[in-house]
Protein backbone atom coordinates (compact mmCIF):
# COMPACT_ATOMS: atom_id res chain seq x y z
CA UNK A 1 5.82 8.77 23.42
CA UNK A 2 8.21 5.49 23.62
CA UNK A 3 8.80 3.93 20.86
CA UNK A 4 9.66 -0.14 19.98
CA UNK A 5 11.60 0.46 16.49
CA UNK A 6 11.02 -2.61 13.68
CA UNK A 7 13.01 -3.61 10.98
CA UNK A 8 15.52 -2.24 9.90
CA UNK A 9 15.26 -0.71 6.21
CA UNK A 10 16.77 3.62 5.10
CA UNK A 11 13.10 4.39 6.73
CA UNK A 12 13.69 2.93 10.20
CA UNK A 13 17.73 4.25 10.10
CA UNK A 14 16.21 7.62 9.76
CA UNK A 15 13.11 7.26 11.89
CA UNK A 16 15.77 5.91 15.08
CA UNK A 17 17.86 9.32 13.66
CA UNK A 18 15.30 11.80 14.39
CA UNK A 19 14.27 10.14 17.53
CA UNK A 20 18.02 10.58 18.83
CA UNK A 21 18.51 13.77 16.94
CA UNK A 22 14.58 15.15 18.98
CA UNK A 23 15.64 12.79 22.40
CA UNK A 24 12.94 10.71 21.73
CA UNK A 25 12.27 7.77 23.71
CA UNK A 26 12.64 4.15 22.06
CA UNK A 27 13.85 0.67 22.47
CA UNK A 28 15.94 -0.99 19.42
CA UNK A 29 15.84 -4.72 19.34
CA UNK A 30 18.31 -4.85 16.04
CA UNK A 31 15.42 -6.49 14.19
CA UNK A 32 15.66 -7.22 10.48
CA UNK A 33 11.81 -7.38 8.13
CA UNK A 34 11.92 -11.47 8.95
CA UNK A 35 12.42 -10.94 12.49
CA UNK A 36 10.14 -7.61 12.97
CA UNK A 37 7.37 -8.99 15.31
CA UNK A 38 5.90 -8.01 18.84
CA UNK A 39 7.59 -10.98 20.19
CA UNK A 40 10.79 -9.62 20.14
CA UNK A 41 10.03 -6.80 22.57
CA UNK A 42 7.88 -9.48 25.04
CA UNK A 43 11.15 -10.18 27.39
CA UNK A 44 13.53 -8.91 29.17
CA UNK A 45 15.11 -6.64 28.99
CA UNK A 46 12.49 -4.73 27.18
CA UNK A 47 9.29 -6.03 28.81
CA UNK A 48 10.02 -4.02 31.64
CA UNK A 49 11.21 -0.81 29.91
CA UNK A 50 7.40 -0.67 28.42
CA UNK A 51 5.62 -1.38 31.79
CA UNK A 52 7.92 1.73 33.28
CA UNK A 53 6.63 3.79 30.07
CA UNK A 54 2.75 2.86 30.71
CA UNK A 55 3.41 3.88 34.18
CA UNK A 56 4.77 6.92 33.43
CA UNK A 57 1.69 7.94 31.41
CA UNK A 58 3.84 7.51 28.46
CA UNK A 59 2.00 6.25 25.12
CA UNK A 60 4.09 3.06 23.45
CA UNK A 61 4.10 2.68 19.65
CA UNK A 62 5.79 -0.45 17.88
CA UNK A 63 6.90 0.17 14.38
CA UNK A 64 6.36 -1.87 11.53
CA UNK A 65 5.91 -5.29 13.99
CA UNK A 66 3.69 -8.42 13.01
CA UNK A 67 1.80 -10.37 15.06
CA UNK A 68 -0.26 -9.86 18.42
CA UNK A 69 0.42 -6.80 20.01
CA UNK A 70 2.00 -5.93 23.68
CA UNK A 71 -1.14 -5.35 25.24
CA UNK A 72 -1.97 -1.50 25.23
CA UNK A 73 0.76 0.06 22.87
CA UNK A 74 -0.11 0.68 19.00
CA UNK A 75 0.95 0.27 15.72
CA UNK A 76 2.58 2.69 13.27
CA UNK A 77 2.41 1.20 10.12
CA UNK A 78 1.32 1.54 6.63
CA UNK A 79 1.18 -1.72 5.17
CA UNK A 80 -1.25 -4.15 3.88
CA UNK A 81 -4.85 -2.93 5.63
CA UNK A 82 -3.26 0.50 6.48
CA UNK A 83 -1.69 1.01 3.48
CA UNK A 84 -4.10 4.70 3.43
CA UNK A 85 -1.71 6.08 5.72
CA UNK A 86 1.19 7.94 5.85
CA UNK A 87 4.63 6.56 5.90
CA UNK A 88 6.03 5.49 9.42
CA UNK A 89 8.60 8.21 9.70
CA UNK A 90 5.57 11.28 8.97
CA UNK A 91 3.43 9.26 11.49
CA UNK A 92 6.33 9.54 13.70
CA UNK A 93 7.09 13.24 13.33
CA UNK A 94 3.34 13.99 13.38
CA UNK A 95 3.36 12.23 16.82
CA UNK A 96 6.45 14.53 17.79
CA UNK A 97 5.16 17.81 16.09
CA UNK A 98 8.31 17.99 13.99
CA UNK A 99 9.06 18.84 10.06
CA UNK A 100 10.89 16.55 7.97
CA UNK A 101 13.39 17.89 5.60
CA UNK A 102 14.08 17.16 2.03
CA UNK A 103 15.74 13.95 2.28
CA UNK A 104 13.49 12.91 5.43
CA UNK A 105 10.83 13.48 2.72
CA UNK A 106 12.05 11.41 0.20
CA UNK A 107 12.81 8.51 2.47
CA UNK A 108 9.08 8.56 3.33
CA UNK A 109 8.05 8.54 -0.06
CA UNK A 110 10.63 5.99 -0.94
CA UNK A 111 9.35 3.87 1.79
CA UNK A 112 5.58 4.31 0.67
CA UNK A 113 5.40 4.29 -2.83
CA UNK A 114 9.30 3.54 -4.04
CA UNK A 115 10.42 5.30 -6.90
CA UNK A 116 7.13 6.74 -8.32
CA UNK A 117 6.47 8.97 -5.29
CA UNK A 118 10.04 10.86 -5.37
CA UNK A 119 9.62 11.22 -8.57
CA UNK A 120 5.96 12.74 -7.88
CA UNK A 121 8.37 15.02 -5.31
CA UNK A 122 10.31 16.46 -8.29
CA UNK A 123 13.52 14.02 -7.26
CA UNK A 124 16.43 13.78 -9.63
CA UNK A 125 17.78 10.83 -10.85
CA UNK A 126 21.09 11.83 -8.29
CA UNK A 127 18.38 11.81 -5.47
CA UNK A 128 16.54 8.72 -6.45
CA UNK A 129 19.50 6.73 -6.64
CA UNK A 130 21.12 7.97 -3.56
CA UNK A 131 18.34 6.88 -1.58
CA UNK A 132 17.93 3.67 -2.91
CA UNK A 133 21.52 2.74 -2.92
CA UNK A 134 21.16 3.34 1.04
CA UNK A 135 18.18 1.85 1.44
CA UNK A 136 19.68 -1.69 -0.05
CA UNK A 137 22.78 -0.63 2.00
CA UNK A 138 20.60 -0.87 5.63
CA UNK A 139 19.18 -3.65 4.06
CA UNK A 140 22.36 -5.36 4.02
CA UNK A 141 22.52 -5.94 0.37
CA UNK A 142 26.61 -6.16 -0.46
CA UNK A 143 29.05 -5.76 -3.53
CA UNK A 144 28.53 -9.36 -4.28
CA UNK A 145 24.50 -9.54 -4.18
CA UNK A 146 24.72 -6.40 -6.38
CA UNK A 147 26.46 -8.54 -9.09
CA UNK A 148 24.90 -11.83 -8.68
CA UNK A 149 21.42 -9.71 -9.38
CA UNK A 150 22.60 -8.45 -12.48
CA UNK A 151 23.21 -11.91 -13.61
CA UNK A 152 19.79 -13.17 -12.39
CA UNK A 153 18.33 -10.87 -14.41
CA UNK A 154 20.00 -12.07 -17.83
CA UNK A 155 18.63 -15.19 -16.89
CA UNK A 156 14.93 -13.51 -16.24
CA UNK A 157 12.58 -15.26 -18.51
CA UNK A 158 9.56 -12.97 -20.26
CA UNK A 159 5.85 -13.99 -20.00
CA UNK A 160 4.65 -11.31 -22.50
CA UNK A 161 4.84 -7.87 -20.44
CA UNK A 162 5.87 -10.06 -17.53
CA UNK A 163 9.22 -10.39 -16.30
CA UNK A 164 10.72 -13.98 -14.34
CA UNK A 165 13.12 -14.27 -12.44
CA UNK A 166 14.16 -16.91 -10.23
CA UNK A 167 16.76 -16.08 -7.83
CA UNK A 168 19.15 -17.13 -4.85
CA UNK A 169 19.22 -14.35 -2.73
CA UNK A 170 17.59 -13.02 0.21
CA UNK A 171 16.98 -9.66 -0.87
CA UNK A 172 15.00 -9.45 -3.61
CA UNK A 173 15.85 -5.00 -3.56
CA UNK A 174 19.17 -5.51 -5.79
CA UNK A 175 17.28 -6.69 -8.71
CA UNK A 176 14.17 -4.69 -8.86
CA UNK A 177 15.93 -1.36 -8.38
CA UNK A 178 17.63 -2.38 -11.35
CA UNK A 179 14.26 -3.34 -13.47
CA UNK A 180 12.60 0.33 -12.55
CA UNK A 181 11.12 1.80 -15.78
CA UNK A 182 12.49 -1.45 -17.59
CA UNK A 183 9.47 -3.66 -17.18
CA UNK A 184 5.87 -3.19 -16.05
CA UNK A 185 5.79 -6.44 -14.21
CA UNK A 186 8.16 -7.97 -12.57
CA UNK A 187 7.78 -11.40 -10.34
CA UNK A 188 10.90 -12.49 -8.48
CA UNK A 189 10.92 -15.55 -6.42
CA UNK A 190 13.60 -17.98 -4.66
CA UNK A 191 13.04 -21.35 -2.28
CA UNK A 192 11.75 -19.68 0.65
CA UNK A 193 10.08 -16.01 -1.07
CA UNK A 194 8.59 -14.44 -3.60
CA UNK A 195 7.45 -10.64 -4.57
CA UNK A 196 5.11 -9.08 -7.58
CA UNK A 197 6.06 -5.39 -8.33
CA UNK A 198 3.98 -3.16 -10.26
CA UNK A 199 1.03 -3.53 -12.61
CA UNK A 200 -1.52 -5.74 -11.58
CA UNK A 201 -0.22 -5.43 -8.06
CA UNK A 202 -4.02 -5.20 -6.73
CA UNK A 203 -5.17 -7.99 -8.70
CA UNK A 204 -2.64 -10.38 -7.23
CA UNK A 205 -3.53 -9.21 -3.31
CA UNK A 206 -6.91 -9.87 -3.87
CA UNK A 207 -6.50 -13.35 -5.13
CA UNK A 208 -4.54 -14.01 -2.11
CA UNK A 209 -5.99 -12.16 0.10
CA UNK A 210 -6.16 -15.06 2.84
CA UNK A 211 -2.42 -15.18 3.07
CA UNK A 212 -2.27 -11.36 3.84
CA UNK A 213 -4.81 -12.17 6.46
CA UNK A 214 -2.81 -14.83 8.01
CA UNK A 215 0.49 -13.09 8.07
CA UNK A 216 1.89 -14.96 5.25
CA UNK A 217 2.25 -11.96 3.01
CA UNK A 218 2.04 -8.45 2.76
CA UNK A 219 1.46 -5.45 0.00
CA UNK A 220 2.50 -2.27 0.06
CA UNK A 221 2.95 0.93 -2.28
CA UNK A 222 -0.66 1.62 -3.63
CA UNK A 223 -2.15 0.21 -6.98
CA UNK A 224 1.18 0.46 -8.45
CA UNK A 225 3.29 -1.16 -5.21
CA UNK A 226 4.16 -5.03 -4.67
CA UNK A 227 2.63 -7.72 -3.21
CA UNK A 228 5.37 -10.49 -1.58
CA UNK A 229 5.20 -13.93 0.51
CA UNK A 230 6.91 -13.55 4.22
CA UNK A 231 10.27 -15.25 3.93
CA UNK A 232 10.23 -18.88 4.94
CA UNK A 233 6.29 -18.74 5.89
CA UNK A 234 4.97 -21.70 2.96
CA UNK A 235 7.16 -24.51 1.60
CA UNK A 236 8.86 -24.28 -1.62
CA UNK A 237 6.49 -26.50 -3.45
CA UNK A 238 3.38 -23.84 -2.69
CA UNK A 239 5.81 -20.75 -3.48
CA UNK A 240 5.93 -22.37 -6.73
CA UNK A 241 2.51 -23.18 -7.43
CA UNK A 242 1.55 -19.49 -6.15
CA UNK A 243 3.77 -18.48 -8.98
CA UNK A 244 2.55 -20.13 -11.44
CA UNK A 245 -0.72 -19.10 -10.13
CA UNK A 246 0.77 -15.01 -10.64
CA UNK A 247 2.09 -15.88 -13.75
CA UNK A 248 -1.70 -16.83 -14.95
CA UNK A 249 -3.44 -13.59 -13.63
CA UNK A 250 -1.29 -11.59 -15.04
CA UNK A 251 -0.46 -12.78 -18.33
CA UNK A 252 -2.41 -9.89 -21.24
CA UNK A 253 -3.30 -7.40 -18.90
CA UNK A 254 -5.38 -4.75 -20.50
């Protein structure tokens, strides 16, 4: 197996981890979730790596990537259409015939249905904030983004059960850690993004269902997940409208 490793988040840290730890085979292109696409393995000096692994009878697997595919290598994923699937890093160790321990666990149920599913593990509270604090850390979340959530959310604005909140940074992570178990809904949105956490997740998809469908957004985590716009994919203008649009749907749910 060779492996094309996609942005970066706790889950990828510790998928490239266990590839080193198992001398896996894998090319890392230091991608981030906006620049996690095929693309970035189609040149040199990776383009050639994956022709020596095809030729070497060698299966190639891209992680997490958008767009058209290298011809002949697949996808490990678990997002939007293959959201049914296991979590990257158990595909992964499935592939390599390996166990994951404890904290490998957790990561993959952080990474596939966020706070929920370690709590559906048995997690403590210790646990589940460990992991997330070092998920926002491989994010790149800093000290500073931290604090500027916290005042972002004082500003949030309440739509009945639905919580507002317009915000300048890029990482929307800081803010809804902090919202957990505070609010049922939760829509967060800046110039160039926006996500929808929670209740009523599945609703908002399916009304925009086209977008997923054209790359423009994603979902992820189950009935009970989020829903989000690919950074810098529509103007500001239409992120706004789409949020008003959000705001409508989910205003009284049952």
């Amino acid at each position: 197996m060779f492996v094309l490793l996609g942005g970066y988040d706790l889950e990828m840290l510790e998928i490239r981890k266990l590839l080193v730890a198992h001398e896996g085979s894998f090319l890392d292109a230091g991608l981030n979730w906006d620049t996690a696409k095929w693309d970035a393995y189609r040149n040199e000096p990776y383009l050639s790596q994956i022709h020596r692994a095809f030729e070497t009878g060698r299966q190639v697997f891209g992680i997490e990537l958008r767009g058209e595919a290298i011809e002949g290598c697949g996808l490990i994923d678990h997002h939007n259409e293959l959201q049914h699937l296991p979590s990257a890093i158990e595909q992964v160790a499935s592939l390599m015939s390996l166990e994951l321990d404890r904290r490998q666990q957790l990561v993959a149920a952080n990474d596939k249905g966020y706070i929920p599913a370690m709590m559906e593990m048995g997690a403590t509270q210790e646990e589940i904030d460990e992991i997330r604090r070092a998920d926002r850390i491989v994010q790149g979340v800093t000290e500073e983004e931290e604090k500027r959530a916290e005042l972002d959310i004082i500003k949030g604005e309440r739509v009945d059960d639905l919580l507002v909140i317009g915000t300048g940074l890029s990482r929307f992570s800081p803010i809804s850690d902090k919202l957990f178990g505070k609010t049922s809904q939760l829509l967060i949105y800046s110039d160039n993004s926006l996500d929808y956490y929670w209740k009523g997740k599945d609703l908002v998809a399916d009304h925009f269902k086209e977008y997923i469908d054209h790359g423009k957004a994603y979902e992820g985590g189950g009935e009970f997940g989020f829903f989000g716009l690919s950074k810098n994919a529509l103007p500001k203008e239409e992120i706004l409208a789409i949020k008003d649009k959000i705001v409508s749907l989910t205003t009284n749910l049952s």
